[in-house]
Structure formats: structure tokens, C-alpha cells
C-alpha atoms as a PDB file:
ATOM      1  CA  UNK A   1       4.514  -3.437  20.332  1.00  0.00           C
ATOM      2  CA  UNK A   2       5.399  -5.007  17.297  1.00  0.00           C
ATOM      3  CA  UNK A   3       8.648  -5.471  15.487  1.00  0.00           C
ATOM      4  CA  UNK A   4       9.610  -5.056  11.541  1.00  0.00           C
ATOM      5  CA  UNK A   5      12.700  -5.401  10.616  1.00  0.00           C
ATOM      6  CA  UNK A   6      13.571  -3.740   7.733  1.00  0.00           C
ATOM      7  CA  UNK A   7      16.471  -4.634   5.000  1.00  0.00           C
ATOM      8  CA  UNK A   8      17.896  -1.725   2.329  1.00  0.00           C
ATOM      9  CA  UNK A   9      18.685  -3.628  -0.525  1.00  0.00           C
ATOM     10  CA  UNK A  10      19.871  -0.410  -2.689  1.00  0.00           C
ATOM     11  CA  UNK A  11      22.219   2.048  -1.870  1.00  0.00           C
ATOM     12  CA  UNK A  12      19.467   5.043  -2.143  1.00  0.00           C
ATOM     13  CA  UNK A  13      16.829   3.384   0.312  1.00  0.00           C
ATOM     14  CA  UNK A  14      15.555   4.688   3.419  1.00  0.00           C
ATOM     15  CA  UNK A  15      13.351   3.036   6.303  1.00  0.00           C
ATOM     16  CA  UNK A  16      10.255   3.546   6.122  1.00  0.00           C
ATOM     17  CA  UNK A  17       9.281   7.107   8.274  1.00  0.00           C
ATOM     18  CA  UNK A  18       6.429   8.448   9.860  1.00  0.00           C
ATOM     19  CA  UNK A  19       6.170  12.327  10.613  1.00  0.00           C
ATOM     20  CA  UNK A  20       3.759  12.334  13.898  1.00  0.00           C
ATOM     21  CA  UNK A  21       5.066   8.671  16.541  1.00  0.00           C
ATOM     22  CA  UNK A  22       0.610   8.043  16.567  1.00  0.00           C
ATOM     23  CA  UNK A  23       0.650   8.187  12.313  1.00  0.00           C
ATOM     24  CA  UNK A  24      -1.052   5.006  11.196  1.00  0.00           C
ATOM     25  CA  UNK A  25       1.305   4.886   7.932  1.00  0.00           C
ATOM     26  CA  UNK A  26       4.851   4.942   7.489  1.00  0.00           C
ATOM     27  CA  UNK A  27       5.850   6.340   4.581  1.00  0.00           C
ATOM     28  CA  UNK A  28       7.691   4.706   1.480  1.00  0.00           C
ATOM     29  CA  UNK A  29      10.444   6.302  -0.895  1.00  0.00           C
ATOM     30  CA  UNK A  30      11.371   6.378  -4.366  1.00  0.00           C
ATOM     31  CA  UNK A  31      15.164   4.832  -5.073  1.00  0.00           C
ATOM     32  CA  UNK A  32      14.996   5.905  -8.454  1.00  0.00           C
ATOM     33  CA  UNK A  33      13.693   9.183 -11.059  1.00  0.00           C
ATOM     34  CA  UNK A  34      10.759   8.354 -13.466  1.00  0.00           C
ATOM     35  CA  UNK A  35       8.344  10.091 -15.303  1.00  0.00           C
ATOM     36  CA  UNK A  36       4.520   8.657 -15.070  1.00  0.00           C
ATOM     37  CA  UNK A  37       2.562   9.712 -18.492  1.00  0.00           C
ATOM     38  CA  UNK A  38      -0.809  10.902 -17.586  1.00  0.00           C
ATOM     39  CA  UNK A  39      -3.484   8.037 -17.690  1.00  0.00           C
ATOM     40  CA  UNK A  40      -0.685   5.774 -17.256  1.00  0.00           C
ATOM     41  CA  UNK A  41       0.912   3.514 -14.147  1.00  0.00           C
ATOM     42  CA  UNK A  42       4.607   2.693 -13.499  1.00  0.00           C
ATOM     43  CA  UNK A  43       5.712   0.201 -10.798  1.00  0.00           C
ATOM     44  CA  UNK A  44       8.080   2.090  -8.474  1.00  0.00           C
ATOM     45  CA  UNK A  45      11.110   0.268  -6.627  1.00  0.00           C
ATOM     46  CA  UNK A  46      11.316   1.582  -2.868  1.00  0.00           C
ATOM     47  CA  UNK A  47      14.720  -0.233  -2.092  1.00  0.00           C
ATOM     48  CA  UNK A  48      13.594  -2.077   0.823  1.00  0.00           C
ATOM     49  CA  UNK A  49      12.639  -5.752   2.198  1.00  0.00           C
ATOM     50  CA  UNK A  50      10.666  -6.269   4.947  1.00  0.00           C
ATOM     51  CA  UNK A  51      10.149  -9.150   8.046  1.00  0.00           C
ATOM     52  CA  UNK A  52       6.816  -8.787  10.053  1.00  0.00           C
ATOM     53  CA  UNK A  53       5.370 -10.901  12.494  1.00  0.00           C
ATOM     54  CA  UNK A  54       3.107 -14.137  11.004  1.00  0.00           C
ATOM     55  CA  UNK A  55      -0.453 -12.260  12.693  1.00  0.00           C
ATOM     56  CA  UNK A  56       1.073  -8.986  10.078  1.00  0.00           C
ATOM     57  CA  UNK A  57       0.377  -8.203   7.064  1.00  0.00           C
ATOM     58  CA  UNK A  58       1.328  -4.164   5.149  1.00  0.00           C
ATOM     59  CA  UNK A  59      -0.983  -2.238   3.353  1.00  0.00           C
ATOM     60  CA  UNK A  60      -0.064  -0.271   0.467  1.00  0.00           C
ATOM     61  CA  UNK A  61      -1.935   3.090   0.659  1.00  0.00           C
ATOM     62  CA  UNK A  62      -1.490   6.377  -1.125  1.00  0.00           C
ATOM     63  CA  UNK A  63      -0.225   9.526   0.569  1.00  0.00           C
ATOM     64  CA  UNK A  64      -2.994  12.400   0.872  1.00  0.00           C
ATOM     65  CA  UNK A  65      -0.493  15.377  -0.503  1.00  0.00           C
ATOM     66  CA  UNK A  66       0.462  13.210  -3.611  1.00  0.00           C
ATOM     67  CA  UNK A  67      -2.643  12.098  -4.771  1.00  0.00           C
ATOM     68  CA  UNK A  68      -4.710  16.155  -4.016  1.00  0.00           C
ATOM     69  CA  UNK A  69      -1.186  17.986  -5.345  1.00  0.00           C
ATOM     70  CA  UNK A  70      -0.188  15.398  -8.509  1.00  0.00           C
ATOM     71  CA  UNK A  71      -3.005  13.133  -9.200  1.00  0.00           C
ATOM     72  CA  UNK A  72      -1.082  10.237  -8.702  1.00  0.00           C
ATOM     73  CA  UNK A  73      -3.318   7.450  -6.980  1.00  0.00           C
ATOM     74  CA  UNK A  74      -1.521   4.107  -5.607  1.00  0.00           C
ATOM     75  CA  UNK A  75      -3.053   1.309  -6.985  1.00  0.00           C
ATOM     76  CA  UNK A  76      -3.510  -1.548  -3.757  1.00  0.00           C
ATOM     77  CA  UNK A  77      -0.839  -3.818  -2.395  1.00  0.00           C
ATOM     78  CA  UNK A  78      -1.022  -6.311  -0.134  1.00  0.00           C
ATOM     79  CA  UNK A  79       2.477  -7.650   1.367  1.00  0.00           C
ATOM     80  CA  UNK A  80       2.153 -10.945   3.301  1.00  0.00           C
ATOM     81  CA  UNK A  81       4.230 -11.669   6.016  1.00  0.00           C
ATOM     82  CA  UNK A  82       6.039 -14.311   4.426  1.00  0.00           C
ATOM     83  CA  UNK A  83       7.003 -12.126   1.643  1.00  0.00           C
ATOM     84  CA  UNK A  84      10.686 -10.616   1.846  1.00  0.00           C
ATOM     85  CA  UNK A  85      11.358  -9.489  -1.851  1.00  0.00           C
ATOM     86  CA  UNK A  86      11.285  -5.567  -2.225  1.00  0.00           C
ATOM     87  CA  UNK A  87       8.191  -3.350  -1.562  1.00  0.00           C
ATOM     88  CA  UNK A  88       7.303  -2.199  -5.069  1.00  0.00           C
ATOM     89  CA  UNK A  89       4.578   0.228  -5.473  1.00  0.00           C
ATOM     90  CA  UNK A  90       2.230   0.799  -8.514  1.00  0.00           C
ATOM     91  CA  UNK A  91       1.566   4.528  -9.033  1.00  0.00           C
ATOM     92  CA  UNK A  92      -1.491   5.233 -11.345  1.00  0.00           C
ATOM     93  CA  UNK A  93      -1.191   8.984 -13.061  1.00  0.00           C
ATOM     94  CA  UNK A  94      -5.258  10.327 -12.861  1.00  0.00           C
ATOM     95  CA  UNK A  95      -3.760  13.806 -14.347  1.00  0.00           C
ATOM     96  CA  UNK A  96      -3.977  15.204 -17.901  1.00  0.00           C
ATOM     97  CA  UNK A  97       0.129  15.987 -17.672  1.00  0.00           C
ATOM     98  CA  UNK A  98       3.453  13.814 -17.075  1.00  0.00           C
ATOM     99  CA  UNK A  99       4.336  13.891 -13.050  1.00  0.00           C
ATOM    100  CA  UNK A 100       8.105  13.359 -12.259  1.00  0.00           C
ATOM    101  CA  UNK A 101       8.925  11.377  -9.047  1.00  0.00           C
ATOM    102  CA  UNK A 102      12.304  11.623  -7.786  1.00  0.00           C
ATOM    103  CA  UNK A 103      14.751   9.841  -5.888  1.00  0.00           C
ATOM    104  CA  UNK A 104      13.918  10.122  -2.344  1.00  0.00           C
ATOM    105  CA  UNK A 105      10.041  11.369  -3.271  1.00  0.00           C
ATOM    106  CA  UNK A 106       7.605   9.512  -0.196  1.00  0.00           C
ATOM    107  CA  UNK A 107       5.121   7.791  -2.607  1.00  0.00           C
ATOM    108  CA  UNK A 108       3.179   6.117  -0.603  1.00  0.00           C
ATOM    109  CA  UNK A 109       2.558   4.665   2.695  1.00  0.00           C
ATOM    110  CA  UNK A 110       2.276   1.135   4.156  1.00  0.00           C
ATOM    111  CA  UNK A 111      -0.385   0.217   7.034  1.00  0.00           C
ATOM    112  CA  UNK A 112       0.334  -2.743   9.307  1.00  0.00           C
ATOM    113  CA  UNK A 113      -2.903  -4.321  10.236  1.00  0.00           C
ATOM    114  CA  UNK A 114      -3.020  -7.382  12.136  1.00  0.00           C
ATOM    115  CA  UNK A 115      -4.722 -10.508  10.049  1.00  0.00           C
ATOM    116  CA  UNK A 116      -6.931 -12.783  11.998  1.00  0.00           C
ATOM    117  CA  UNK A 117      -7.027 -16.628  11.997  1.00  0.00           C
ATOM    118  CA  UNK A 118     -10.080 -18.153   9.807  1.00  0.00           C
ATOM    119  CA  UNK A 119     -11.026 -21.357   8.819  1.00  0.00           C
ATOM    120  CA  UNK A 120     -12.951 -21.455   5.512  1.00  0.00           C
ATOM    121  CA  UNK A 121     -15.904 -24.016   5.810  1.00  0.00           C
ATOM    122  CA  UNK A 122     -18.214 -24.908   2.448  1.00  0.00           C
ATOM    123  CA  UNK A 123     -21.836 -24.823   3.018  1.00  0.00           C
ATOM    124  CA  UNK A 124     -25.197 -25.446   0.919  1.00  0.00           C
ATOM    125  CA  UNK A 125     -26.659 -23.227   2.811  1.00  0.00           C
ATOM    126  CA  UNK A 126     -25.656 -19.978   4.676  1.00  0.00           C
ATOM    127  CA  UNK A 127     -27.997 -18.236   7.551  1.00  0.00           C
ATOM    128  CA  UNK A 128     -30.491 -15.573   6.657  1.00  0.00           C
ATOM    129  CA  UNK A 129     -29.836 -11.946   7.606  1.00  0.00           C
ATOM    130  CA  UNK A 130     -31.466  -8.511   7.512  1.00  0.00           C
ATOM    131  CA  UNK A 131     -29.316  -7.476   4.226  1.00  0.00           C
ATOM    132  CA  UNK A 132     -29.705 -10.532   2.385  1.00  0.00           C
ATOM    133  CA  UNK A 133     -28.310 -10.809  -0.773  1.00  0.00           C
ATOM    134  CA  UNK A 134     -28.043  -6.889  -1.800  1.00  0.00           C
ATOM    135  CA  UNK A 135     -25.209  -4.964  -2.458  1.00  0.00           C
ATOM    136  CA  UNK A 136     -23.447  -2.463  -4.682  1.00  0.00           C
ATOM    137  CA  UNK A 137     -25.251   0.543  -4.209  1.00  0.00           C
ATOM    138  CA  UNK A 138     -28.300  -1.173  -2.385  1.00  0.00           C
ATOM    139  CA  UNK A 139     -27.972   0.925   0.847  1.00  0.00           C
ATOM    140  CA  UNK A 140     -27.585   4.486  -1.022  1.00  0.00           C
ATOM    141  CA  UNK A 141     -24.871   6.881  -2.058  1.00  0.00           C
END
């Protein structure tokens, strides 16, 4: 098991929660009330600081009921494990209408995924394989 330790840094936040102990995401919260125009994205403070282990890194993912109920899609995050300013997440309106989030709203959802160890090495040259150079569509849709 890993540890994060988490730090409120506003009177309003709350730890991160999961509603099921197997959920791969724990969710994030709003500390404050805004109104996203439609088409438009707002950055959203959750209140919170985090310390993960160095292998660690969070990913910033949208919540299922948000994005099907609202039309609000979370734009991607990344948080290193370094990092220890606040978790801010960018919430993109898809939706012809203004959506209100609320203090205390779950907005999105952060995914710990272990990061592996690479070395980077240049090279004139890179071995063949069945795939080749082809991409973006190349395999169907």
C-alpha cells in the first residue's frame, strides 16, 4: 500500500473520497461557487496539497455523472510527485447553457498510477517493427 498525505489549505476543503474501497479514483471537490459559460473553461481550486511517493504520479480525470448529466469535460492534469502547490482542475463546459458548480460539488477525480524509471537514449536509427511508421487512424475506427 501506498501513502498520500494530504494537506487542506482552505477552510472548505475535503480529502479526497472514494465511494466503493476498490474505486480506481478518488474524487476531488470544489472550495468555491462558479458559473462555467457554455463553450468555455474555468480553472477550479479544490483546497488541497498533496505528498506522494517519488515512483507516484495523480491523474486528473473527469467524473462519469458530471460529464453525461452537465457536459462538463475535465481537461488533463498531470501532478508530479514533487509538486505540493494545490490541485487545481480545469473544467471545459461542452453544453449550449451556463453549469453552476458549487462549493463542495466532486468535480473530478485523481488516479494514482505508478511512473516507471526510463532512460532516454538518442539514436540515428530505431528497429523496424510490424506497424512502422503509421498512426492516427491507420488501424481503423
Amino acid at each position: 500500500m501506498n501513502n498520500v498525505n494530504v494537506k487542506l489549505l482552505e477552510e472548505f476543503a475535503t480529502i479526497p473520497t472514494r465511494a466503493n474501497e476498490n474505486d480506481a479514483g478518488w474524487d476531488l471537490y470544489s472550495i468555491i461557487d462558479t458559473v462555467i459559460p457554455p463553450k468555455q473553461r474555468k480553472t477550479v481550486k479544490t483546497g488541497i496539497a498533496l505528498e506522494m511517493p517519488e515512483h507516484m504520479a495523480g491523474l486528473i480525470w473527469p467524473r462519469s455523472g458530471l460529464s453525461v448529466k452537465q457536459g462538463i469535460d475535465v481537461l488533463a492534469g498531470v501532478i508530479d510527485s514533487g509538486y505540493r502547490g494545490e490541485i487545481m482542475v480545469c473544467l471545459y463546459n461542452t453544453s449550449d447553457d451556463n453549469v453552476s458548480i458549487n462549493r463542495g460539488d466532486r468535480i473530478a477525480q485523481i488516479i494514482f498510477q505508478e511512473v516507471p524509471r526510463i532512460m532516454m537514449f538518442h539514436q540515428e536509427r530505431l528497429g523496424s517493427s510490424q506497424r512502422g511508421d503509421s498512426g492516427f487512424g491507420s488501424t481503423g475506427t
